[in-house]
Protein backbone atom coordinates (compact mmCIF):
# COMPACT_ATOMS: atom_id res chain seq x y z
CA UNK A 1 39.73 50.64 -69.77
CA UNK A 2 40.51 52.22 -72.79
CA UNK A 3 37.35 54.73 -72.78
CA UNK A 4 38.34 55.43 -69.76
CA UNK A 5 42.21 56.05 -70.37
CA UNK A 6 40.12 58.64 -73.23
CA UNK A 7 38.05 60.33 -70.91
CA UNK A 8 40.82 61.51 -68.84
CA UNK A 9 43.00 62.28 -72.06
CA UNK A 10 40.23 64.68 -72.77
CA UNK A 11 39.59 65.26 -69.08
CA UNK A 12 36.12 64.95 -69.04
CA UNK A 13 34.47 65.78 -65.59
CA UNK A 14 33.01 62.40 -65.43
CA UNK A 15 35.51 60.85 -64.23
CA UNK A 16 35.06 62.31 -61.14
CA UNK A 17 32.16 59.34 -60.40
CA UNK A 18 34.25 56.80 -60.78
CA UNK A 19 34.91 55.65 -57.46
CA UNK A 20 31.18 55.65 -56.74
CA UNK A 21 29.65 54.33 -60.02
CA UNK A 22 28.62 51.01 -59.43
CA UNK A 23 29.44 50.24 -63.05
CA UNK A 24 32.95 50.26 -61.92
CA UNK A 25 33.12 47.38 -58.92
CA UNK A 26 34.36 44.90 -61.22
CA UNK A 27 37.35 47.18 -62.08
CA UNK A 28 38.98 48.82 -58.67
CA UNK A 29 41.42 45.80 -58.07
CA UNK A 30 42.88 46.30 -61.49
CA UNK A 31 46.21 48.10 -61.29
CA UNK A 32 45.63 49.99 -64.23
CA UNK A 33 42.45 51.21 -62.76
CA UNK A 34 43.74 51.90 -59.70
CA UNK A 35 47.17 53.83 -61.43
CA UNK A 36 44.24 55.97 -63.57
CA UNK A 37 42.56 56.94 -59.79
CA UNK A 38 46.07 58.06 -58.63
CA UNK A 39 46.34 60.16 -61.64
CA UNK A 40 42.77 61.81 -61.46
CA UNK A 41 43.98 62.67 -58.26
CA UNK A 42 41.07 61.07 -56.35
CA UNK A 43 41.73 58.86 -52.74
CA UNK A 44 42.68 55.37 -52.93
CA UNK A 45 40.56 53.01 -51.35
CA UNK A 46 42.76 50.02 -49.73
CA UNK A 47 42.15 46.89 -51.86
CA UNK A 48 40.57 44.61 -48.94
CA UNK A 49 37.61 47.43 -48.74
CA UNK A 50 37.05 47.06 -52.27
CA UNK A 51 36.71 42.75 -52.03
CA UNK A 52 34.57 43.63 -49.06
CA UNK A 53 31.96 45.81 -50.83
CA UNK A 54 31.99 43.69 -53.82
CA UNK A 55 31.16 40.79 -51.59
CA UNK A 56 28.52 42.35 -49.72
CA UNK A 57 26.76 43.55 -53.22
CA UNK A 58 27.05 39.82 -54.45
CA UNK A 59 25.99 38.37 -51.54
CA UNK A 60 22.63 40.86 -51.72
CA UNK A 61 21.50 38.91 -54.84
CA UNK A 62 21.97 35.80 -53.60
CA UNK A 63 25.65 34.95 -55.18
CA UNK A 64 27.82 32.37 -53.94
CA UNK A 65 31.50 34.09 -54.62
CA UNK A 66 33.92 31.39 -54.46
């Protein structure tokens, strides 16, 4: 989080991929996550689509999530 809490002090355009990056599944339930998508100004996703899609990702490699 806290390259990320820089990127948007220094508002760099790349943080416009972050609700798409893959890099970031393990990260959308995290409030502060979430708080730093509210203040990019990008849509929130509800939190029960997020579990979903990191479920079905897992569950594409095989991964028991418990």
């Amino acid at each position: 989080m806290p390259y990320l809490e820089r990127a948007y002090n220094q508002r760099n355009p790349w943080l416009l991929n972050v609700q798409v990056d893959p890099a970031m599944d393990d990260l959308r339930s995290s409030p502060r996550f979430r708080d730093l998508i509210r203040r990019i100004g990008l849509p929130l996703p509800p939190i029960d689509k997020i579990k979903s899609r990191v479920q079905t990702v897992v569950g594409a490699f095989g991964v028991t999530v418990l």
